[in-house]
Protein backbone atom coordinates (compact mmCIF):
# COMPACT_ATOMS: atom_id res chain seq x y z
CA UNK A 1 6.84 -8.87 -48.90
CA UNK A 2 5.50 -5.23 -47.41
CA UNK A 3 2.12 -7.15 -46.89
CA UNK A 4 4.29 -10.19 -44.96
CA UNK A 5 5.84 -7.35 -42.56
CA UNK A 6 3.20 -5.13 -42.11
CA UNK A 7 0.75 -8.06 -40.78
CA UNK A 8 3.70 -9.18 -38.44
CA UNK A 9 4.32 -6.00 -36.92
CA UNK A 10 0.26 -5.67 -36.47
CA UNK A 11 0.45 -9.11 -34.77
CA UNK A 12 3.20 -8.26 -32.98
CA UNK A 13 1.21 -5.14 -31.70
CA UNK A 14 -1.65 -7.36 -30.25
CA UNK A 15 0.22 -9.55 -28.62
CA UNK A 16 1.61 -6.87 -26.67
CA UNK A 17 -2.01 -5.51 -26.22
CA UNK A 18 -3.03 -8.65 -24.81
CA UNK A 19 0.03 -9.23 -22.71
CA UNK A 20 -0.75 -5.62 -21.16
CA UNK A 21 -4.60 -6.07 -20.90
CA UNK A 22 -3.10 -9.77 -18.74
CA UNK A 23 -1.94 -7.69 -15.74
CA UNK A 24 -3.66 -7.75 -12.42
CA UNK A 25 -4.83 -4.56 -11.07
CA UNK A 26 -5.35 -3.58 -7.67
CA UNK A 27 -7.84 -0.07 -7.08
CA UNK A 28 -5.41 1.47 -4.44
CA UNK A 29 -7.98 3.01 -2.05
CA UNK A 30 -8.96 2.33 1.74
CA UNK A 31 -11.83 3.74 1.30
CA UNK A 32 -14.59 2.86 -1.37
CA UNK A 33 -17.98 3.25 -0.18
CA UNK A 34 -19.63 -0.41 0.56
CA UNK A 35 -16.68 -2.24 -0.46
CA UNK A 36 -13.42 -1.06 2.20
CA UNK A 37 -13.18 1.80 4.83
CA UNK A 38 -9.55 1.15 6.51
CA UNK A 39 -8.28 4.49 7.97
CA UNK A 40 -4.30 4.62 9.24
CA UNK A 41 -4.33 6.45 12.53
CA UNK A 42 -1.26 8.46 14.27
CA UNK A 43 -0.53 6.42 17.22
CA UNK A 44 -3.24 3.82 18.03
CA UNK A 45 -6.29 2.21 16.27
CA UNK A 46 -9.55 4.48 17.08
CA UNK A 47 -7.20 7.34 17.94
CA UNK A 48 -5.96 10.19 15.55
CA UNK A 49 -6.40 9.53 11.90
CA UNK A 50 -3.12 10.59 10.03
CA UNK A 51 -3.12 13.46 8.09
CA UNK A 52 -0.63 15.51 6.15
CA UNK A 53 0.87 15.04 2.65
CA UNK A 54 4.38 14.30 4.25
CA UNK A 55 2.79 11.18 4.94
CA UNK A 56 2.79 8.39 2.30
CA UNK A 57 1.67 5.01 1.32
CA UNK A 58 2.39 2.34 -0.97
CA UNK A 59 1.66 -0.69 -2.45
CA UNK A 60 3.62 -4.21 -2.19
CA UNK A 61 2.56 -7.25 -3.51
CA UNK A 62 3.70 -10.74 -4.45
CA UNK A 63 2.99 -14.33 -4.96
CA UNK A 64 3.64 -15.16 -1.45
CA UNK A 65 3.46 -13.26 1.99
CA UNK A 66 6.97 -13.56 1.92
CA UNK A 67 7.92 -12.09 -1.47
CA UNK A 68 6.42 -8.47 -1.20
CA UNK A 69 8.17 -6.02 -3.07
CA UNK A 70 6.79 -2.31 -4.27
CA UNK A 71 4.84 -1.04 -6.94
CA UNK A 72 7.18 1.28 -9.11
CA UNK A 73 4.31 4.18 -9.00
CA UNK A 74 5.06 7.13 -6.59
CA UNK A 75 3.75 6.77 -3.64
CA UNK A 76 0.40 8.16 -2.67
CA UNK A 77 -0.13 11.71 0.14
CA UNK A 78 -2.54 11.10 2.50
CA UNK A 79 -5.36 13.70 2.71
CA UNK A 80 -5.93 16.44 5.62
CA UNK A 81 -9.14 17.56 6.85
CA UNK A 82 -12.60 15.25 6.47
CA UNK A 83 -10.22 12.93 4.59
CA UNK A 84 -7.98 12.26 6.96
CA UNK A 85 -6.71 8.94 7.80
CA UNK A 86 -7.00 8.13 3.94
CA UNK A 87 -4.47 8.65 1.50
CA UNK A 88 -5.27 10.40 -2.16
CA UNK A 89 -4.68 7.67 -4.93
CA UNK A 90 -5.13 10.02 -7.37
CA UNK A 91 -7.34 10.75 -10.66
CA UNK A 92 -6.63 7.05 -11.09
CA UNK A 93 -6.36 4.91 -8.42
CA UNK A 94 -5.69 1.88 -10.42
CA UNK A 95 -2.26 0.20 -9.61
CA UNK A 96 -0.62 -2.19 -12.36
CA UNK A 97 0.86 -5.89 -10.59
CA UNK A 98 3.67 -6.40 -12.83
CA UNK A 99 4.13 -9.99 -13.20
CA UNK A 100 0.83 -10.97 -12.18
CA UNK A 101 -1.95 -12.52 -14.12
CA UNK A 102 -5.35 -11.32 -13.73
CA UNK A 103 -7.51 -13.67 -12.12
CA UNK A 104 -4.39 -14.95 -10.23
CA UNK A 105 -4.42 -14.77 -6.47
CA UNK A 106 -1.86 -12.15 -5.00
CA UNK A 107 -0.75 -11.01 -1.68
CA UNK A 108 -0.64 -7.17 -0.63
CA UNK A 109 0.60 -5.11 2.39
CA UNK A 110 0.24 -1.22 2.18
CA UNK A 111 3.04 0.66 4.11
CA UNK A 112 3.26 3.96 4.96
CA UNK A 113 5.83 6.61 5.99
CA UNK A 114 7.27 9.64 7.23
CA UNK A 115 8.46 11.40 3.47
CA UNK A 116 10.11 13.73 5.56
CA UNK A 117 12.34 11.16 7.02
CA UNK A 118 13.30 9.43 4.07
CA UNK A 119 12.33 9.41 0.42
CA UNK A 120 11.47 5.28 0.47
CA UNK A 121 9.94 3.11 3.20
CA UNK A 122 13.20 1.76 4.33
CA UNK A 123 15.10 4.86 4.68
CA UNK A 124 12.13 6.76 6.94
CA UNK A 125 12.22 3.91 9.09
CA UNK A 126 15.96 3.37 9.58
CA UNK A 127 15.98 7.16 10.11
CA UNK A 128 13.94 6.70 13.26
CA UNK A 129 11.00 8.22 11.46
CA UNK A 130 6.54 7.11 11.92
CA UNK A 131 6.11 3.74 9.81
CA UNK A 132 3.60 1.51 9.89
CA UNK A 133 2.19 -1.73 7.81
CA UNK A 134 -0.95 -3.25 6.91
CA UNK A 135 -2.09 -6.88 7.96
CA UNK A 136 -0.80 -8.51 4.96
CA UNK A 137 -3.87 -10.28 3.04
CA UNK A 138 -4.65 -11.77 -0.29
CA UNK A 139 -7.06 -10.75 -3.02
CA UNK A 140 -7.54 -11.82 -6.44
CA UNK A 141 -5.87 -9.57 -8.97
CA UNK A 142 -8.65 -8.00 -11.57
CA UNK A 143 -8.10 -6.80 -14.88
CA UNK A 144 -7.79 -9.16 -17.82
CA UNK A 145 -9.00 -10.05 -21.66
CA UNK A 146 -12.21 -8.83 -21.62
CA UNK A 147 -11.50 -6.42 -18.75
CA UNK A 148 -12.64 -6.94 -15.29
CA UNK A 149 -12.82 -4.00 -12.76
CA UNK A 150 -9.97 -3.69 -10.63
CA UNK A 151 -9.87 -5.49 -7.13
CA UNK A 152 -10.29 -3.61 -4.36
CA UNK A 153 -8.11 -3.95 -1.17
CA UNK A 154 -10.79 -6.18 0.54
CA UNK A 155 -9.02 -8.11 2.59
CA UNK A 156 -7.23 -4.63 4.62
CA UNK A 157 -7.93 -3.63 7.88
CA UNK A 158 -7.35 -0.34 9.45
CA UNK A 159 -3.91 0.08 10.94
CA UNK A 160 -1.85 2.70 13.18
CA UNK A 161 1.57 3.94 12.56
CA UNK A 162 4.44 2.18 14.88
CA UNK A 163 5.01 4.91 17.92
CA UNK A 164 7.84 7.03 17.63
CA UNK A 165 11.11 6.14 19.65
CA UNK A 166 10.17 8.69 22.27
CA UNK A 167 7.06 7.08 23.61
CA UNK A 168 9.12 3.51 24.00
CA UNK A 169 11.55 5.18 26.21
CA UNK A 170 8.91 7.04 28.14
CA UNK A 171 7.13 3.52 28.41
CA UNK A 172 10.14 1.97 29.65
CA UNK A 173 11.16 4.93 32.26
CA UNK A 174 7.13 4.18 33.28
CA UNK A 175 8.48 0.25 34.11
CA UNK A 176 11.53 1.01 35.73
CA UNK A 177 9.97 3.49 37.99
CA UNK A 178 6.99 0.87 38.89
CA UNK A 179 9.79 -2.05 39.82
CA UNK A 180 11.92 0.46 41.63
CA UNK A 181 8.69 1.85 44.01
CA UNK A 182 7.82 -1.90 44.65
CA UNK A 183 11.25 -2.82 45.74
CA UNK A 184 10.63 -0.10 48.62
């Protein structure tokens, strides 16, 4: 009978191995040399690279364009110095899809944010605070039973953080002075 449980439980074990090992993973980096170099910039693309570990970015996925929702891992700083406009992933830069079967294809969109306006992606942007989103593309998840490496974020291009509220009022005082001076 001890023989009978202990070779369940061991079964049990694997299966949970495997299901695990199943997972698609994603390397979260925008910069891998020969494979992706997407910088996020301050205000414009080919402007100021974004720097400053106040800024963040994070991973959504899903099985359609449509259905993005975050990664539960903390969001990642982005670097200062030579490596700005890229954000630090960590000592592992390998992001678990929950849900999603290696080998399966999956849809991704990197947002960052303002931390210092809100603790989640939502609340820095309702607060007024710098936002911006990657084009939203589609890769096919790694991992898997045997192990594949994990995908890379091919299919990203680089991307600038939405101007701040300031510079659309300052654009829109800019209009309404040009239409008042040609109604003289």
């Amino acid at each position: 009978m001890k023989i009978k449980k202990l070779l369940l439980v061991v079964a049990l074990s694997l299966m949970g191995v495997s299901s695990v090992r199943a997972q698609g993973l994603i390397d979260f980096r925008n910069r891998i040399t020969g494979t992706i170099d997407a910088p996020v910039y301050q205000n414009s693309v080919g402007g100021t690279l974004l720097a400053g570990a106040n800024f963040v970015a994070n991973l959504w996925y899903g099985t359609s364009a449509g259905s993005l929702a975050p990664i539960t891992d903390a969001a990642s700083p982005f670097r200062t110095g030579t490596g700005a406009g890229y954000w630090n992933a960590g000592t592992d830069s390998t992001r678990v899809l929950p849900g999603i079967l290696a080998g399966s294809t999956v849809f991704l969109q990197v947002r960052v944010w303002d931390s210092a306006m809100g603790a989640t992606y939502a609340l820095a942007k309702a607060a007024g605070g710098a936002w911006g989103d990657s084009n939203t593309f589609s890769v096919v998840a790694g991992g898997g039973s045997p192990p594949t490496a994990p995908t890379a974020l091919g299919g990203m291009t680089a991307f600038a953080l939405v101007p701040e509220p300031s510079t659309y009022a300052l654009m829109a005082l800019g209009a309404c002075a040009l239409l008042f001076r040609r109604r003289k």
